[in-house]
Protein backbone atom coordinates (compact mmCIF):
# COMPACT_ATOMS: atom_id res chain seq x y z
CA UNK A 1 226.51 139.55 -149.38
CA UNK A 2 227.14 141.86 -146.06
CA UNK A 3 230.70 142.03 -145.52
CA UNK A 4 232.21 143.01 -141.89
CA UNK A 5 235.52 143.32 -140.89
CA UNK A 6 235.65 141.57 -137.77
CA UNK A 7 238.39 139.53 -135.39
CA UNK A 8 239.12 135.32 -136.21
CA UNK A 9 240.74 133.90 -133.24
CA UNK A 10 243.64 131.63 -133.27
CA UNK A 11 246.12 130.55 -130.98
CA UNK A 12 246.04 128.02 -128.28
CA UNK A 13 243.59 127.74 -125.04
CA UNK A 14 244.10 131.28 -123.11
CA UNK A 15 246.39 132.55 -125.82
CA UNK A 16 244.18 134.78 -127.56
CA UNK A 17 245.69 135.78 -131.10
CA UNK A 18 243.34 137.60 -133.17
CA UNK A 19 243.65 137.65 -137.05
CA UNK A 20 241.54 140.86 -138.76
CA UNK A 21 239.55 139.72 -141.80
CA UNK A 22 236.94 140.41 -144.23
CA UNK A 23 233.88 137.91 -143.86
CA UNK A 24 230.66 137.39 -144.81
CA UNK A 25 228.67 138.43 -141.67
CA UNK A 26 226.32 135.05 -142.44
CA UNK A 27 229.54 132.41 -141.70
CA UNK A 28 230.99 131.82 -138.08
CA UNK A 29 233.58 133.91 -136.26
CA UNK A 30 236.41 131.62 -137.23
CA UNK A 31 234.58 130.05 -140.02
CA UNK A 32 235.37 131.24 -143.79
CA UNK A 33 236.40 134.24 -144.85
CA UNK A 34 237.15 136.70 -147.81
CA UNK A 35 240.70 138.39 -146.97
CA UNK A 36 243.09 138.82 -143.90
CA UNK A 37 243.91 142.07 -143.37
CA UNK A 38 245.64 142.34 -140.33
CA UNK A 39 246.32 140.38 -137.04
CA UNK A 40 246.34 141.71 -133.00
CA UNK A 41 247.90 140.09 -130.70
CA UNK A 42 246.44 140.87 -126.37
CA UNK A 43 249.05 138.80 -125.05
CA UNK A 44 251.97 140.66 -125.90
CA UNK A 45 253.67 143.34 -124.27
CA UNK A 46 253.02 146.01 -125.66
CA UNK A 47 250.06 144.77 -127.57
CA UNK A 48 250.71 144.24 -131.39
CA UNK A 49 248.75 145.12 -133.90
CA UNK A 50 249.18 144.80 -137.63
CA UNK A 51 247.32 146.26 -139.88
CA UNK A 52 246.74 146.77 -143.96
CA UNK A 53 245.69 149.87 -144.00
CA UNK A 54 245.07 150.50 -147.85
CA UNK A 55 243.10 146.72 -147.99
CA UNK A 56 241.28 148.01 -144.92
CA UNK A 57 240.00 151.93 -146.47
CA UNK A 58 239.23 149.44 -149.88
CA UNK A 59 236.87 147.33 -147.99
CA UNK A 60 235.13 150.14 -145.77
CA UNK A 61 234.70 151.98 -149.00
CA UNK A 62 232.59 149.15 -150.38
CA UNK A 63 230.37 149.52 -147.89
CA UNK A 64 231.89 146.68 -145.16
CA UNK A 65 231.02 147.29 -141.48
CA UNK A 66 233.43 147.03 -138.95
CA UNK A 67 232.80 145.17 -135.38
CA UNK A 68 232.95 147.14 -132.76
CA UNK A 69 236.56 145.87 -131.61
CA UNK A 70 237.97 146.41 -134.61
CA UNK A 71 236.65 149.90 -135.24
CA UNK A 72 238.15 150.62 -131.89
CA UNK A 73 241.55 149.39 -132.63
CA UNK A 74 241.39 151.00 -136.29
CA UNK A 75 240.59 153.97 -134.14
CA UNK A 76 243.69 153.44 -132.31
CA UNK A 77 245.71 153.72 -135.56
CA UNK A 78 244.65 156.98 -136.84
CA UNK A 79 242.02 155.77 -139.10
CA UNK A 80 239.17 157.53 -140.42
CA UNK A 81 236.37 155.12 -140.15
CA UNK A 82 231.98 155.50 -139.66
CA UNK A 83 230.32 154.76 -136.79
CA UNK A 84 230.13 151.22 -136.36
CA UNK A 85 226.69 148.95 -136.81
CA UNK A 86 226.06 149.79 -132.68
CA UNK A 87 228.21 151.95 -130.67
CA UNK A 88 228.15 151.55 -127.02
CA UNK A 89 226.77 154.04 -124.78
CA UNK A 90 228.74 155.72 -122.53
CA UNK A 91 227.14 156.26 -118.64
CA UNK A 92 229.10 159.42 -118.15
CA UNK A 93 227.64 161.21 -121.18
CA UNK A 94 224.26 160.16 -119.75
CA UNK A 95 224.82 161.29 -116.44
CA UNK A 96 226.09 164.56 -118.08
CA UNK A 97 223.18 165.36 -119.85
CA UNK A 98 221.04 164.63 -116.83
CA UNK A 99 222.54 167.14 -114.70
CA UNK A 100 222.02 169.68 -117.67
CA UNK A 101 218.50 169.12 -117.86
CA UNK A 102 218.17 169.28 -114.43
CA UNK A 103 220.12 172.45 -113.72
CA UNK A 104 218.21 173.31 -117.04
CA UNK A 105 214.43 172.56 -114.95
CA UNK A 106 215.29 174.90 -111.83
CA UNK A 107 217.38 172.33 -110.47
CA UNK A 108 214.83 170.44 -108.83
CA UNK A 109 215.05 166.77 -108.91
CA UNK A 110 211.89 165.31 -110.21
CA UNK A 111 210.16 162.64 -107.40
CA UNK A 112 210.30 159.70 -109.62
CA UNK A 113 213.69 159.75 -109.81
CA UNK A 114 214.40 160.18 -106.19
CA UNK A 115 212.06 157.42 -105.43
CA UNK A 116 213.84 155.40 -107.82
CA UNK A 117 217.29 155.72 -105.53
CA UNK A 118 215.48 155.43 -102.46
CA UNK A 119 214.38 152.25 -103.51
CA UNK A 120 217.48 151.01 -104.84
CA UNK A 121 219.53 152.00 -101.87
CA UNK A 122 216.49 150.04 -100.18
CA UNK A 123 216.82 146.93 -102.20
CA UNK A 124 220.36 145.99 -101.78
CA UNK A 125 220.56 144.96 -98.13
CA UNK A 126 223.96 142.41 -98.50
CA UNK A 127 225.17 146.17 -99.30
CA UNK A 128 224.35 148.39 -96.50
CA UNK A 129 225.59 145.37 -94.51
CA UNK A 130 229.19 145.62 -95.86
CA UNK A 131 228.79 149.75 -96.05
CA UNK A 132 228.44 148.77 -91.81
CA UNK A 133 230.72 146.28 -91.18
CA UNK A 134 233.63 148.81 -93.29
CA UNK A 135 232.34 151.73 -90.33
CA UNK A 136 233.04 149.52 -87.58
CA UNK A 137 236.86 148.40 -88.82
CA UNK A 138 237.60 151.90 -89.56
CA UNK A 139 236.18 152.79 -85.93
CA UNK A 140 238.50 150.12 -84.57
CA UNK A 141 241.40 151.16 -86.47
CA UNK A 142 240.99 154.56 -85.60
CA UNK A 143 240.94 153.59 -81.82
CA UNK A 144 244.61 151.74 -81.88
């Protein structure tokens, strides 16, 4: 039985409360479940978040996987947790790299990829539109 530690919601229509729990990762999002182990709540100011921390290191240590959102927020206490299932990738670390490997080739942009932003800059006419039509009010502005 795969067990994840992942977010129930409760609370009424557009007020999110979250309860953290232990579930079999075959049952719903607010369907059965093993334990609670926590609770988060958005709404609040500042946002609360509960947390059993010793239930929680029990659990990951027999081998449960944590969502995403909750590895995040157990990040945000100070716990010591793997990588989750999937973890998002982050554009800036891409772009990062890129300009490594290009500084890294002579610094010459390869042609596919400045096709690529020709085309895209080519593609999205509704934009260059709005790109014009912010010129001309800043032209007018600039005139008064």
């Amino acid at each position: 039985m795969p067990v994840v530690i992942r977010l129930m919601r409760a609370g009424a229509k557009k007020r999110p409360f979250y309860r953290m729990v232990a579930a079999d990762s075959r049952r719903q999002r607010d369907g059965r479940f093993i334990e609670i182990l926590g609770h988060y709540n958005p709404i609040a100011t500042p946002h609360t978040l509960v947390i059993e921390k010793e239930r929680v290191q029990d659990w990951l240590a027999k081998g449960a996987q944590p969502s995403e959102q909750v590895a995040s927020l157990l990040r945000s206490q100070g716990m010591a947790i793997g990588k989750p299932a999937s973890v998002p990738k982050k554009k800036k670390a891409k772009k990062a790299k890129a300009k490594a490997e290009a500084g890294a080739a002579g610094a010459a942009k390869p042609a596919r990829a400045a096709a690529t932003k020709k085309a895209v800059k080519a593609a999205s006419p509704r934009q260059a539109a709005r790109k014009a039509a912010r010129k001309a009010a800043k032209k007018k502005a600039a005139k008064k």
